[in-house]
C-alpha atoms as a PDB file:
ATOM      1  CA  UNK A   1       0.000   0.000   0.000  1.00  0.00           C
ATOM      2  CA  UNK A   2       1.325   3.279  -0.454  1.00  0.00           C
ATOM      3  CA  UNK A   3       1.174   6.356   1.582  1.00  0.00           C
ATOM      4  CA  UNK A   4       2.222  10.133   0.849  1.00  0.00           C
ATOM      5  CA  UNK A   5       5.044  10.924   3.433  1.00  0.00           C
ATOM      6  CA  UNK A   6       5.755  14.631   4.062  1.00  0.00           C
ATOM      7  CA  UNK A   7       9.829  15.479   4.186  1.00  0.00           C
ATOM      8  CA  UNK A   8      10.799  18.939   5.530  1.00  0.00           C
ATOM      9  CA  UNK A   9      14.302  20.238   4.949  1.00  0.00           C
ATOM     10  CA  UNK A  10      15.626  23.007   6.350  1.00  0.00           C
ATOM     11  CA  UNK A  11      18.765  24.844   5.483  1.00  0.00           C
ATOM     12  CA  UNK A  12      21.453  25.253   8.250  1.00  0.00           C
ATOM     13  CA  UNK A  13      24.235  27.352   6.995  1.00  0.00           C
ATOM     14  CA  UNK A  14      25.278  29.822   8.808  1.00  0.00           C
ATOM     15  CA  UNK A  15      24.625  33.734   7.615  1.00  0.00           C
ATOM     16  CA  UNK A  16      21.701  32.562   5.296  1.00  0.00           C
ATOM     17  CA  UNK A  17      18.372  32.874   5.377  1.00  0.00           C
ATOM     18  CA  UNK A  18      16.922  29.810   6.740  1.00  0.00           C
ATOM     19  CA  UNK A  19      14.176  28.771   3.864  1.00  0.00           C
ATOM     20  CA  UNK A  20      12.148  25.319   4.830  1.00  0.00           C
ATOM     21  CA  UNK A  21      11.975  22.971   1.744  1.00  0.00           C
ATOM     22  CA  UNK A  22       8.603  20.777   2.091  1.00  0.00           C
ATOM     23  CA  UNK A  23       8.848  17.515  -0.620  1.00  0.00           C
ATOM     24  CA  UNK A  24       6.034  15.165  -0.640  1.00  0.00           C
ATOM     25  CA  UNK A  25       6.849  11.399  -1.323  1.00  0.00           C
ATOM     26  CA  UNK A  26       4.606   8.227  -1.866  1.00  0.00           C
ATOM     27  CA  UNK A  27       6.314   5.551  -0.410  1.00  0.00           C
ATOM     28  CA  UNK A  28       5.350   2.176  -0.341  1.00  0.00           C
ATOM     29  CA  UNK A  29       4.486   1.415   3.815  1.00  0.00           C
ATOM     30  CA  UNK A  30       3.514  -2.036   3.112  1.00  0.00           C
ATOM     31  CA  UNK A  31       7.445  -2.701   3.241  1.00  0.00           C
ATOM     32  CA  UNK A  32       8.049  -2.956   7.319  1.00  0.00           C
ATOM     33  CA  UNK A  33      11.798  -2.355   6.715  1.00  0.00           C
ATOM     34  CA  UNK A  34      10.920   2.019   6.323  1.00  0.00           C
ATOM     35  CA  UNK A  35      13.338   3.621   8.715  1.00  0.00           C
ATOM     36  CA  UNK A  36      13.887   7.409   8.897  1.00  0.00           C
ATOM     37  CA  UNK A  37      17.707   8.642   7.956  1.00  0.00           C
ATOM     38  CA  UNK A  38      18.691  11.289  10.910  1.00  0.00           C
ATOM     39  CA  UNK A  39      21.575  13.530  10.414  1.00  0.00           C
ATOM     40  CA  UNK A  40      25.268  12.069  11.576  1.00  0.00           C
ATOM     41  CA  UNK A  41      26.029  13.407  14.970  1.00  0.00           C
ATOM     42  CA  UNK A  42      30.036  14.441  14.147  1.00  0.00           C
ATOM     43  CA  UNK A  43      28.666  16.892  11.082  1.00  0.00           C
ATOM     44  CA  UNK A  44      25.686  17.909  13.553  1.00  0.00           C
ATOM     45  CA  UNK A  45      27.980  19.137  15.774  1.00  0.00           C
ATOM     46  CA  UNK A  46      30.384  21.049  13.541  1.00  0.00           C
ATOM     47  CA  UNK A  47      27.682  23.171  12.129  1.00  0.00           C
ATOM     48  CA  UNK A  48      26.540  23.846  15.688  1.00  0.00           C
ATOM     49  CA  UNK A  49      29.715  24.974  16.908  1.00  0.00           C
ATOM     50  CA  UNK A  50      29.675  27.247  13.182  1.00  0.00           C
ATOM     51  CA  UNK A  51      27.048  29.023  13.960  1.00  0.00           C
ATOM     52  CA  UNK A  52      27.545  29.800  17.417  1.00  0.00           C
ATOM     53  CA  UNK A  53      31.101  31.257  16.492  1.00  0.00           C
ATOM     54  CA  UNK A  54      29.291  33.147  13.927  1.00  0.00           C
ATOM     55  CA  UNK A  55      27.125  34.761  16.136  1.00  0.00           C
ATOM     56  CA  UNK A  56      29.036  35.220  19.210  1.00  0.00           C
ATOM     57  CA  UNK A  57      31.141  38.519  19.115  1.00  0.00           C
ATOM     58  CA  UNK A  58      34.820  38.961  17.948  1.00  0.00           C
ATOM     59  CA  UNK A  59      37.166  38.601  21.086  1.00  0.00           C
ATOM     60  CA  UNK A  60      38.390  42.193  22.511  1.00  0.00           C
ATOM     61  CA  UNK A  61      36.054  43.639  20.134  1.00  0.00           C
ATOM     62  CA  UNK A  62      33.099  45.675  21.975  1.00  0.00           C
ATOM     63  CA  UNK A  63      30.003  45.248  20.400  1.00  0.00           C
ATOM     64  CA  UNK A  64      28.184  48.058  18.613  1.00  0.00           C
ATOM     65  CA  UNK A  65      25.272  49.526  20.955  1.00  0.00           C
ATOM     66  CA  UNK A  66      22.612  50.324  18.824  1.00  0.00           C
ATOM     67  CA  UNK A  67      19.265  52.247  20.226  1.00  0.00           C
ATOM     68  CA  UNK A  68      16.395  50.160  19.976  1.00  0.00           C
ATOM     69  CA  UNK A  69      12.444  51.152  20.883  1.00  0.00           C
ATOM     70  CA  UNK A  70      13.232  50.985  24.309  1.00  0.00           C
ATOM     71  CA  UNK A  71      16.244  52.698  24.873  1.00  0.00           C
ATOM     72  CA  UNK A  72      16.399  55.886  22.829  1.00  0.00           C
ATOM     73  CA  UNK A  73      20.325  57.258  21.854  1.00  0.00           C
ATOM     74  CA  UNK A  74      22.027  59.183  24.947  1.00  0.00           C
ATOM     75  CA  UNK A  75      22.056  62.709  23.417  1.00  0.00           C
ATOM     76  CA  UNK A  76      25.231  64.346  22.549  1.00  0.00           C
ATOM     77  CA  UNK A  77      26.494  66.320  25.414  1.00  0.00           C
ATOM     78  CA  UNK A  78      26.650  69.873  24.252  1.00  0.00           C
ATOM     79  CA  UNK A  79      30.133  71.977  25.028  1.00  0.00           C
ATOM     80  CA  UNK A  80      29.459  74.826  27.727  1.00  0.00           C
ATOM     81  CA  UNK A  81      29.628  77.785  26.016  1.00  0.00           C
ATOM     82  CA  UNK A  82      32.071  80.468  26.311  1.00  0.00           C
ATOM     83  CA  UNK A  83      32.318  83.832  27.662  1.00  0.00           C
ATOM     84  CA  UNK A  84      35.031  86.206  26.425  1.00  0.00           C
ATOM     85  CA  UNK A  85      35.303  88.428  29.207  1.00  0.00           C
ATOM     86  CA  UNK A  86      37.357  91.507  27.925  1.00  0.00           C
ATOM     87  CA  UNK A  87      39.257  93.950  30.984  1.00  0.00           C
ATOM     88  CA  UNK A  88      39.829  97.108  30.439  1.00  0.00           C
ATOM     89  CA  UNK A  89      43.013  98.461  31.692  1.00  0.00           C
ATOM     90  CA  UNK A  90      42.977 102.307  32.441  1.00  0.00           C
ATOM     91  CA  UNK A  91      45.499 104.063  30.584  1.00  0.00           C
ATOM     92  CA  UNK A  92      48.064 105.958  32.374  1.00  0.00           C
ATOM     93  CA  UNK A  93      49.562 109.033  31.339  1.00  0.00           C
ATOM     94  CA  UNK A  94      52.837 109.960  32.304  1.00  0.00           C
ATOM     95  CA  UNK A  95      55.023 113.079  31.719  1.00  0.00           C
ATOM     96  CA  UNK A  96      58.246 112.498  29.933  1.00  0.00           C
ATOM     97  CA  UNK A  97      61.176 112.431  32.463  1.00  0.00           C
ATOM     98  CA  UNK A  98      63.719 115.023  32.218  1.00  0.00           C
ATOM     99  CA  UNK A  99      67.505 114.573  32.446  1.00  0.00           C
ATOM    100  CA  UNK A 100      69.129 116.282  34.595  1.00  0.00           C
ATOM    101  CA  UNK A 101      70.211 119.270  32.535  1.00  0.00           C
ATOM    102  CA  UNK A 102      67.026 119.963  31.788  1.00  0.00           C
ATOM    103  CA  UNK A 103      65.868 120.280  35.241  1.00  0.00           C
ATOM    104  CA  UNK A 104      68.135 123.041  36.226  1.00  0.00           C
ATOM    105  CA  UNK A 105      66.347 126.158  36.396  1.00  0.00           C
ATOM    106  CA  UNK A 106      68.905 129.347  35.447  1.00  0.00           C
ATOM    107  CA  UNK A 107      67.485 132.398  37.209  1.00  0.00           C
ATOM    108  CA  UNK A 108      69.542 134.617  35.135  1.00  0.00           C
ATOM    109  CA  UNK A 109      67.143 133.483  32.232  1.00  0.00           C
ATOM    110  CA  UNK A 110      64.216 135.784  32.021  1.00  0.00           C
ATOM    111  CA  UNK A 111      61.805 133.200  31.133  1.00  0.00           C
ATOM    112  CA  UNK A 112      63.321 131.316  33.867  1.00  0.00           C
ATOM    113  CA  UNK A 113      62.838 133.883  36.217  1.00  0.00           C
ATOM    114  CA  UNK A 114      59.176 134.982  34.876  1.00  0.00           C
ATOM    115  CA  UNK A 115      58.409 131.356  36.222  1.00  0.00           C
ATOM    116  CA  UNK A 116      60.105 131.460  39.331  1.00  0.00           C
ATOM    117  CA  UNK A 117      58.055 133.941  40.358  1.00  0.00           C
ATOM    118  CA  UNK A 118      54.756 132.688  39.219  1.00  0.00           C
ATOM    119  CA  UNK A 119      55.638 129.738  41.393  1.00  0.00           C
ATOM    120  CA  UNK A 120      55.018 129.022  44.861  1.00  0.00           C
ATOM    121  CA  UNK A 121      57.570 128.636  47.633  1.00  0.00           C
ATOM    122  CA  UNK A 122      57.291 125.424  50.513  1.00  0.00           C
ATOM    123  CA  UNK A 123      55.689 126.160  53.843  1.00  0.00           C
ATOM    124  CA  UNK A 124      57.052 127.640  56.433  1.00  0.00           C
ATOM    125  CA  UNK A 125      55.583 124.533  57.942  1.00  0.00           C
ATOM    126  CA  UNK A 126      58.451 122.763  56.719  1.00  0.00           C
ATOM    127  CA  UNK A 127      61.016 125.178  58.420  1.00  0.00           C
ATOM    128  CA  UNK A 128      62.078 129.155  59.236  1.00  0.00           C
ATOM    129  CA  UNK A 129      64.564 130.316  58.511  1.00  0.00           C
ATOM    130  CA  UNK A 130      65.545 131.497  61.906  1.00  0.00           C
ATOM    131  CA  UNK A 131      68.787 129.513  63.030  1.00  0.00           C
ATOM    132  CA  UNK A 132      68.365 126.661  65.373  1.00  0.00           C
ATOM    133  CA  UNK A 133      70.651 126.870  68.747  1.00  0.00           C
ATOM    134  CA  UNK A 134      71.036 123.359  68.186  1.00  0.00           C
ATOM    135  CA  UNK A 135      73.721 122.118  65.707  1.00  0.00           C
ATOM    136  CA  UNK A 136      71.815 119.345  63.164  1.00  0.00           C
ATOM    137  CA  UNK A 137      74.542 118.695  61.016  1.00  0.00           C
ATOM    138  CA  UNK A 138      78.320 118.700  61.311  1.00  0.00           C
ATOM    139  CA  UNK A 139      79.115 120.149  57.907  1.00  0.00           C
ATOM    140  CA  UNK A 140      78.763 123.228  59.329  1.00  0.00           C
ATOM    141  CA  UNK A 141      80.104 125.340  56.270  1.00  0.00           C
ATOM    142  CA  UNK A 142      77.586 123.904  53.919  1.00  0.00           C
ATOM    143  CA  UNK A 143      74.794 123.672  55.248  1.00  0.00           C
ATOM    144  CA  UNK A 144      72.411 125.972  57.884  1.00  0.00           C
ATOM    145  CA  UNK A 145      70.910 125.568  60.398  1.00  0.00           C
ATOM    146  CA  UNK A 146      66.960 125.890  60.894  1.00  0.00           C
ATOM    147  CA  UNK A 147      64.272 125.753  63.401  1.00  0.00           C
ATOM    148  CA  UNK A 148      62.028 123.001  61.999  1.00  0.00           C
ATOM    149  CA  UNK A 149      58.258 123.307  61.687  1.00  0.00           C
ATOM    150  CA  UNK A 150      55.358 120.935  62.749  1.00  0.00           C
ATOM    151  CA  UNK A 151      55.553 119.690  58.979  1.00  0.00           C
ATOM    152  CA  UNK A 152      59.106 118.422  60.014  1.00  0.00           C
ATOM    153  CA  UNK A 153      58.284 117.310  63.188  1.00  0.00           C
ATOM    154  CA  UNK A 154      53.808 116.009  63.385  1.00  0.00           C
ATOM    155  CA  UNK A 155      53.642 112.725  62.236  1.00  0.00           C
ATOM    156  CA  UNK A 156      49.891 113.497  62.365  1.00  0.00           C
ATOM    157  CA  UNK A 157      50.528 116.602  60.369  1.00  0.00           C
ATOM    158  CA  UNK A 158      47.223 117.421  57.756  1.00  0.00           C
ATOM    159  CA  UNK A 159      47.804 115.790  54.175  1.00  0.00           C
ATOM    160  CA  UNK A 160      51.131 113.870  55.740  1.00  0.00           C
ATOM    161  CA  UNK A 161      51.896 110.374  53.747  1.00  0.00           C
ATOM    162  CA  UNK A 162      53.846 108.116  54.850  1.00  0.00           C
ATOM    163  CA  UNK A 163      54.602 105.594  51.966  1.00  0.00           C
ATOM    164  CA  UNK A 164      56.722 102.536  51.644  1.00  0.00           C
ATOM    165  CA  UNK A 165      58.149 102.982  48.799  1.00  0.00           C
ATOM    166  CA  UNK A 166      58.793 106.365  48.537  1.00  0.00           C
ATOM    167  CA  UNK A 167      60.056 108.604  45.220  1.00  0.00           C
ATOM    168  CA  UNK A 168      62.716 110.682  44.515  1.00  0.00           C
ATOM    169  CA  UNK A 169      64.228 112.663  42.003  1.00  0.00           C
ATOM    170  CA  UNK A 170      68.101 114.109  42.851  1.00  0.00           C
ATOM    171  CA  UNK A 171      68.297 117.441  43.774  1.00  0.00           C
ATOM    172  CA  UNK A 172      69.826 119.624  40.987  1.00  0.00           C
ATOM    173  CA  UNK A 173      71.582 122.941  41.827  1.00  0.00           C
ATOM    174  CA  UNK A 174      69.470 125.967  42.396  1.00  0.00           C
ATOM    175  CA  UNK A 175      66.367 126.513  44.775  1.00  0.00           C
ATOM    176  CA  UNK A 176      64.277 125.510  41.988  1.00  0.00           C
ATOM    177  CA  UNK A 177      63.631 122.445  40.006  1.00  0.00           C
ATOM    178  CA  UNK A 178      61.890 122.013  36.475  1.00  0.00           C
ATOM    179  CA  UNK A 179      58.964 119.693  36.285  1.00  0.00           C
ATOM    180  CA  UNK A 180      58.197 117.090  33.219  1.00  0.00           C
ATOM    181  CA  UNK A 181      55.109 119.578  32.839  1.00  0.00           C
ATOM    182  CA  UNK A 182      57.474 122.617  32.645  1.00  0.00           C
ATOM    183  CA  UNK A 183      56.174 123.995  36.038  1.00  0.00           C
ATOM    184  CA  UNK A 184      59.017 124.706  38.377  1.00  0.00           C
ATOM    185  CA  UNK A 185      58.905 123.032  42.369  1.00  0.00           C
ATOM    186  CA  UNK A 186      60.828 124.644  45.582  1.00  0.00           C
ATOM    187  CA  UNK A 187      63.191 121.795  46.215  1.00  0.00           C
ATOM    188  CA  UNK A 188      63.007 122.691  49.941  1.00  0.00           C
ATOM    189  CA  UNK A 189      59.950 120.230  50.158  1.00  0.00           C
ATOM    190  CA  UNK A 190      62.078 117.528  49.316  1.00  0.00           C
ATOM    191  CA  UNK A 191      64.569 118.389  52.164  1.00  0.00           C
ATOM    192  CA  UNK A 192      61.724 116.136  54.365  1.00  0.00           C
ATOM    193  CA  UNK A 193      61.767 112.685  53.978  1.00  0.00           C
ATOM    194  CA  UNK A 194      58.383 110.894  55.253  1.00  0.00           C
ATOM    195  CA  UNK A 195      57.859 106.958  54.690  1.00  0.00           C
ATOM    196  CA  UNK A 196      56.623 103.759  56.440  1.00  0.00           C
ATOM    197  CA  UNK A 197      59.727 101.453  57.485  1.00  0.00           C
ATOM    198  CA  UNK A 198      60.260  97.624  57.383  1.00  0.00           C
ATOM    199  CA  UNK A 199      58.593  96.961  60.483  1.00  0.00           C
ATOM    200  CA  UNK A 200      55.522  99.665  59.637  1.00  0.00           C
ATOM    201  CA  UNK A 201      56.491 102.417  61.616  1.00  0.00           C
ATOM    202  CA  UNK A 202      56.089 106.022  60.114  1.00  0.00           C
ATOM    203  CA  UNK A 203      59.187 107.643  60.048  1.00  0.00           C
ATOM    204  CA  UNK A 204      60.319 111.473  59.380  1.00  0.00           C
ATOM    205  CA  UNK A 205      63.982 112.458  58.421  1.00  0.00           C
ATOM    206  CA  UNK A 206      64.794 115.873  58.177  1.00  0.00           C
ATOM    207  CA  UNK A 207      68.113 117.336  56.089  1.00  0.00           C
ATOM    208  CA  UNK A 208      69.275 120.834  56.657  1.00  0.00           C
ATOM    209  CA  UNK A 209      69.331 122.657  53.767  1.00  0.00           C
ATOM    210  CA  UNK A 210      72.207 123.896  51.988  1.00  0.00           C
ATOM    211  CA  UNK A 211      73.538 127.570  52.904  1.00  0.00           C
ATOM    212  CA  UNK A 212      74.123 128.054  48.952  1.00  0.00           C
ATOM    213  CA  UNK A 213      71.770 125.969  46.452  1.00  0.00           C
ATOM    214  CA  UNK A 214      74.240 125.871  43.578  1.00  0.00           C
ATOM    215  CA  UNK A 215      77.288 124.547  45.524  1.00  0.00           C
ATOM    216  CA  UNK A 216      77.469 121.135  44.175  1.00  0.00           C
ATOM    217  CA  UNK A 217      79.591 119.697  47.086  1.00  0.00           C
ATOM    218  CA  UNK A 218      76.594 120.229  49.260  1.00  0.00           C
ATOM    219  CA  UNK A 219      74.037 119.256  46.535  1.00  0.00           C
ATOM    220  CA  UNK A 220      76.101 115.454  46.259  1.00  0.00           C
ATOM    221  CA  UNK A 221      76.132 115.377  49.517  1.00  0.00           C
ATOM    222  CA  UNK A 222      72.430 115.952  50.062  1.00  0.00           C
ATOM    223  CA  UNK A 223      71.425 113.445  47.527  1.00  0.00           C
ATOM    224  CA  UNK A 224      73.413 110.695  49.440  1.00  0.00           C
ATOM    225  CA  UNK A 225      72.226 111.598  52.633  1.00  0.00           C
ATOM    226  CA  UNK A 226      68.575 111.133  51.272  1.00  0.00           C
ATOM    227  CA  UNK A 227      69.056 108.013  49.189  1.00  0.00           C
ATOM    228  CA  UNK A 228      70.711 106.162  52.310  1.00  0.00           C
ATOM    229  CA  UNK A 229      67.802 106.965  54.353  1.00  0.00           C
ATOM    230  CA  UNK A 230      65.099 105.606  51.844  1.00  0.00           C
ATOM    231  CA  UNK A 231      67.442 102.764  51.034  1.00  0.00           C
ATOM    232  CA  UNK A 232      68.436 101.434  54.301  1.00  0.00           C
ATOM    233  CA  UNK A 233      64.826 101.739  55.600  1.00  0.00           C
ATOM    234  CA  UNK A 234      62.512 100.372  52.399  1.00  0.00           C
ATOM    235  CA  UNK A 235      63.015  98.203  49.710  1.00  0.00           C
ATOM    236  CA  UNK A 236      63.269 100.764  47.614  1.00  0.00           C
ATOM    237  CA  UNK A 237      66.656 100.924  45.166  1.00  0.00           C
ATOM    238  CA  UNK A 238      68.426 103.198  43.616  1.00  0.00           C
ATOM    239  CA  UNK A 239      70.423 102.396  40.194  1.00  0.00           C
ATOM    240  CA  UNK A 240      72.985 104.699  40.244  1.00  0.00           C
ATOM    241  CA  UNK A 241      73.870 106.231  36.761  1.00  0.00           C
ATOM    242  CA  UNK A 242      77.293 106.445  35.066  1.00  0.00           C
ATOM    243  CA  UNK A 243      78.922 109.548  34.247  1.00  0.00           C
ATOM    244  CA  UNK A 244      80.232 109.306  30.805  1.00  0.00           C
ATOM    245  CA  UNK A 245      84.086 110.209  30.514  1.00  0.00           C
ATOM    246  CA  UNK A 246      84.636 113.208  29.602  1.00  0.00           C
ATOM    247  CA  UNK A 247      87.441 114.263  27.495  1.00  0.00           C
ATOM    248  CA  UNK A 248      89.927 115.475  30.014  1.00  0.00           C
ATOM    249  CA  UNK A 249      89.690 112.426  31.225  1.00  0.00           C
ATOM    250  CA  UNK A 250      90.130 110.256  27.827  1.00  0.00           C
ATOM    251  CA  UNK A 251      93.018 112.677  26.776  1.00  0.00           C
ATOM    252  CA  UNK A 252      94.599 111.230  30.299  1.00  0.00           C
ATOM    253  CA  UNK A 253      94.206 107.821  28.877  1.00  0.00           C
ATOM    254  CA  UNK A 254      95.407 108.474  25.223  1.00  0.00           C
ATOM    255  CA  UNK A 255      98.480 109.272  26.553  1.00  0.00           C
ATOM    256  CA  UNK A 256      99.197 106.594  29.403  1.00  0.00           C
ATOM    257  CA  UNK A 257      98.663 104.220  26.862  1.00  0.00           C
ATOM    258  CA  UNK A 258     100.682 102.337  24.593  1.00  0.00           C
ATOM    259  CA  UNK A 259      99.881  99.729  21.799  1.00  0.00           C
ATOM    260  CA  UNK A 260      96.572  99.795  23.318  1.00  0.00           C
ATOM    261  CA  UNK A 261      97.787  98.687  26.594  1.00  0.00           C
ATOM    262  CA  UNK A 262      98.579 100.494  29.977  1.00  0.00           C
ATOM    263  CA  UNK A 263     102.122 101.508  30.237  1.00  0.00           C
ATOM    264  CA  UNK A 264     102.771 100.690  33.735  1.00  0.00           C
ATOM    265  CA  UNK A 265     100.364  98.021  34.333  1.00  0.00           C
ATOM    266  CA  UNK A 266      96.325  97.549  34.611  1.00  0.00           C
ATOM    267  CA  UNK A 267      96.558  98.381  38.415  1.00  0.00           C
ATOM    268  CA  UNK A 268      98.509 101.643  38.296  1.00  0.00           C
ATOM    269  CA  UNK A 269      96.826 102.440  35.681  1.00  0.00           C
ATOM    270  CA  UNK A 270      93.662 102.664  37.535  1.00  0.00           C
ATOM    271  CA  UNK A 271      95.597 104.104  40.634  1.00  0.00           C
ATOM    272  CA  UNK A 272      96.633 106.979  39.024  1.00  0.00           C
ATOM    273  CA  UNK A 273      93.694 107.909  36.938  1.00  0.00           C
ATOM    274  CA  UNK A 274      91.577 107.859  40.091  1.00  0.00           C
ATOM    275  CA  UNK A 275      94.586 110.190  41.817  1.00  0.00           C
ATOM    276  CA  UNK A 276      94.253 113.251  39.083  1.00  0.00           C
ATOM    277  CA  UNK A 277      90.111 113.245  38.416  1.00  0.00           C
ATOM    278  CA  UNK A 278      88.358 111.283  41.835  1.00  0.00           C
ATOM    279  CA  UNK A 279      86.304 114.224  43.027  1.00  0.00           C
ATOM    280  CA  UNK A 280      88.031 116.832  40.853  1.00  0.00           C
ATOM    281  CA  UNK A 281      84.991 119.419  38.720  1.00  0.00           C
ATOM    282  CA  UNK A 282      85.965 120.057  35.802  1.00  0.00           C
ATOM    283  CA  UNK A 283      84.837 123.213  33.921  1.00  0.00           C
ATOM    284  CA  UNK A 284      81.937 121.965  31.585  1.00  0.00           C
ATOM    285  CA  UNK A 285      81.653 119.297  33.254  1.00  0.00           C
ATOM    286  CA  UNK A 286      78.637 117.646  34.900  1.00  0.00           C
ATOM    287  CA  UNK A 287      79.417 117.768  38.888  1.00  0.00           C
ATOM    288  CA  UNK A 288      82.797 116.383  40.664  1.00  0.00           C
ATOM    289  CA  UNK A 289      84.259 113.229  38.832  1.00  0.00           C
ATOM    290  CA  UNK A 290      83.920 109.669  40.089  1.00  0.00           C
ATOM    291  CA  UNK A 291      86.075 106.943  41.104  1.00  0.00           C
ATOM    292  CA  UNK A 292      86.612 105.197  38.325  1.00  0.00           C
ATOM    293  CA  UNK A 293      86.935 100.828  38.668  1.00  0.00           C
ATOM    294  CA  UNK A 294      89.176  98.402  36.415  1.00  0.00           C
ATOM    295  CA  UNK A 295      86.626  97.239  34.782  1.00  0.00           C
ATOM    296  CA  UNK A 296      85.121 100.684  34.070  1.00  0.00           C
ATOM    297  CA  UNK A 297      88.410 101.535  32.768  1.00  0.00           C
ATOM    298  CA  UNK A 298      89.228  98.357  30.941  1.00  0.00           C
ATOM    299  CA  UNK A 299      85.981  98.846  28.886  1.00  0.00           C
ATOM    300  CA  UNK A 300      86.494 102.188  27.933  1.00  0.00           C
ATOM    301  CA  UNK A 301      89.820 101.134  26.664  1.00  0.00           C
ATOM    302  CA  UNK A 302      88.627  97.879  24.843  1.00  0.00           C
ATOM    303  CA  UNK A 303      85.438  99.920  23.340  1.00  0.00           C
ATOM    304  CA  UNK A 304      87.376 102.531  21.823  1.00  0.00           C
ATOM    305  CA  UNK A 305      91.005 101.056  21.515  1.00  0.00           C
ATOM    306  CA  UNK A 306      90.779 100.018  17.728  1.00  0.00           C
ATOM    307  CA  UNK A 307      89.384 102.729  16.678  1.00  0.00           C
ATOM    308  CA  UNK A 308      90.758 105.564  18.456  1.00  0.00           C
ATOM    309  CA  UNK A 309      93.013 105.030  21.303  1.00  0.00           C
ATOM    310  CA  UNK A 310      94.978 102.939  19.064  1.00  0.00           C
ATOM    311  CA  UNK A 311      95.113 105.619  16.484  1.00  0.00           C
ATOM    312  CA  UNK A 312      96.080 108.640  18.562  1.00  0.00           C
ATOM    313  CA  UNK A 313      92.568 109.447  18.439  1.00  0.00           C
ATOM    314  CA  UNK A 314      90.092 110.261  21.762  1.00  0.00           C
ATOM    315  CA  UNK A 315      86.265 108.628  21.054  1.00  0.00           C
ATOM    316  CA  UNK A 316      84.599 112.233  21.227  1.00  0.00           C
ATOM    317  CA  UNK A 317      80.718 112.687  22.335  1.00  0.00           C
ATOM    318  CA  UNK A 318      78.087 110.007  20.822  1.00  0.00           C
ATOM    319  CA  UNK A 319      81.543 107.779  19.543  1.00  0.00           C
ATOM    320  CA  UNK A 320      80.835 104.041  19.387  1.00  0.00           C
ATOM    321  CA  UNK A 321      81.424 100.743  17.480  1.00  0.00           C
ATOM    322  CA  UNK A 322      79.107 101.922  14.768  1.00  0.00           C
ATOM    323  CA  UNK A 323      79.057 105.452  15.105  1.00  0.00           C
ATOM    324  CA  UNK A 324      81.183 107.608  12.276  1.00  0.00           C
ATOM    325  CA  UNK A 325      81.663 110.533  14.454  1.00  0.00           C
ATOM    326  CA  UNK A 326      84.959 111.791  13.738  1.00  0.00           C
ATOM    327  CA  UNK A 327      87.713 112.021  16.594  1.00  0.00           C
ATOM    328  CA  UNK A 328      89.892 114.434  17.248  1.00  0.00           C
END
């Protein structure tokens, strides 16, 4: 007798679509030998193991998230934003600084003494001029003495400051001083020195004045006085500025030279140069001369010793490496 048997084949390989195949057979069932073929177990388990390599994820590989219904992307996170925030310095204006030439006030110049006296003297406040019976100072023939006022002498004086880093300009010869803004200013007010110490105490030092303005021994003298007191009582410092030799001075080393060299030697060199100009003023020249180091000395030399000293020649004003001034 035969019967209609329904096969169903389904294909297994892996990354395919999986598409059942249904065949219908008539077989003969009267034969009682039928059996039904299953598929060997060694190739069964090869494709098994195939397809669950295939669809198990690479090794150190992490697997791609992708947003499904449930779980919607994380949004991008957004960068803050920026503020430019733009400061405004204040801008500072500041007279141009005079030399000190230019700050000497000449009252036998008209215009010079048209200003003079336009301008307003320092406070009595400061000092009289009535002599003090006490001696203040021991260089007696330059400077006076003076009965200070409460300006000198109030800490709590009206519009006193006490700073701690005070300023101050040199004084210059002559009662009178020439501002950046062409005013002029009674250099007696700078004869008081107020400031605020290391340790914040309010201190007031008080230099006699000098019994002639336009003698420069006293004037030097004054300006060290003052400088020593701000310096060894602040942190305030003073860069003290070379003279420029003059030429005196480089007609002195013209002729102790020779071949460029001293004739006697670096250190008596430098001995005796300091011996006939160390203090010495010189007509024309800007205050008494300084003491002059070896290595001051050797510069000037090596600076101008190709060109000039070497030649018979003395460098004269504005000389240098590139200048073509011509010497003398």
């Amino acid at each position: 007798m035969k019967s209609c048997i329904v096969k169903l084949r389904v294909s297994l390989v892996p990354g395919r679509v999986r598409v059942p195949v249904v065949k219908t057979v008539c077989v003969d069932d009267s034969d009682t030998d039928s059996e039904v073929e299953f598929m060997p177990e060694k190739l069964a388990e090869k494709i098994k193991k195939r397809m669950e390599k295939a669809s198990a994820p690479a090794a150190g590989k992490k697997r791609k998230r992708t947003a499904t219904v449930d779980e919607a992307p994380a949004p991008k996170k957004k960068k803050p934003a920026t503020t430019t925030t733009t400061t405004t310095t204040p801008t500072t204006i500041t007279q141009p600084a005079l030399n000190r030439k230019g700050r000497i006030v000449d009252t036998n110049n008209a215009s010079d003494a048209v200003l003079i006296a336009a301008s307003l003297k320092a406070s009595d406040d400061i000092y009289m001029s009535d002599d003090e019976p006490a001696t203040t100072t021991d260089e007696s023939s330059l400077y006076k003495n003076v009965v200070w006022g409460p300006e000198a002498t109030n800490i709590n004086y009206p519009g006193s400051t006490f700073p701690k880093s005070p300023q101050f300009s040199q004084f210059v010869p002559g009662r009178w001083e020439r501002m950046p803004d062409s005013t002029l200013s009674d250099q007696k007010s700078k004869l008081v020195v107020k400031l605020t110490d290391k340790n914040g105490r309010k201190r007031i030092f008080k230099n006699p004045p000098p019994k002639d303005w336009n003698n420069q021994d006293a004037i030097t003298a004054l300006n060290k006085r003052t400088v020593q007191q701000i310096r060894r009582n602040t942190e305030v410092r003073f860069r003290e500025v070379v003279k420029a030799y003059i030429p005196e001075e480089r007609r002195w080393i013209l002729n102790n030279l020779s071949a460029g060299k001293p004739q006697k030697g670096w250190k008596t060199f430098v001995k005796d140069f300091n011996t006939q100009f160390e203090g010495q003023t010189i007509p024309g020249a800007d205050g008494p001369r300084p003491k002059r180091t070896h290595s001051s000395l050797t510069k000037e030399v090596e600076r101008f010793g190709s060109d000039f000293y070497c030649k018979g020649k003395i460098p004269t004003a504005g000389s240098g490496k590139n200048s073509k001034s011509k010497a003398k």
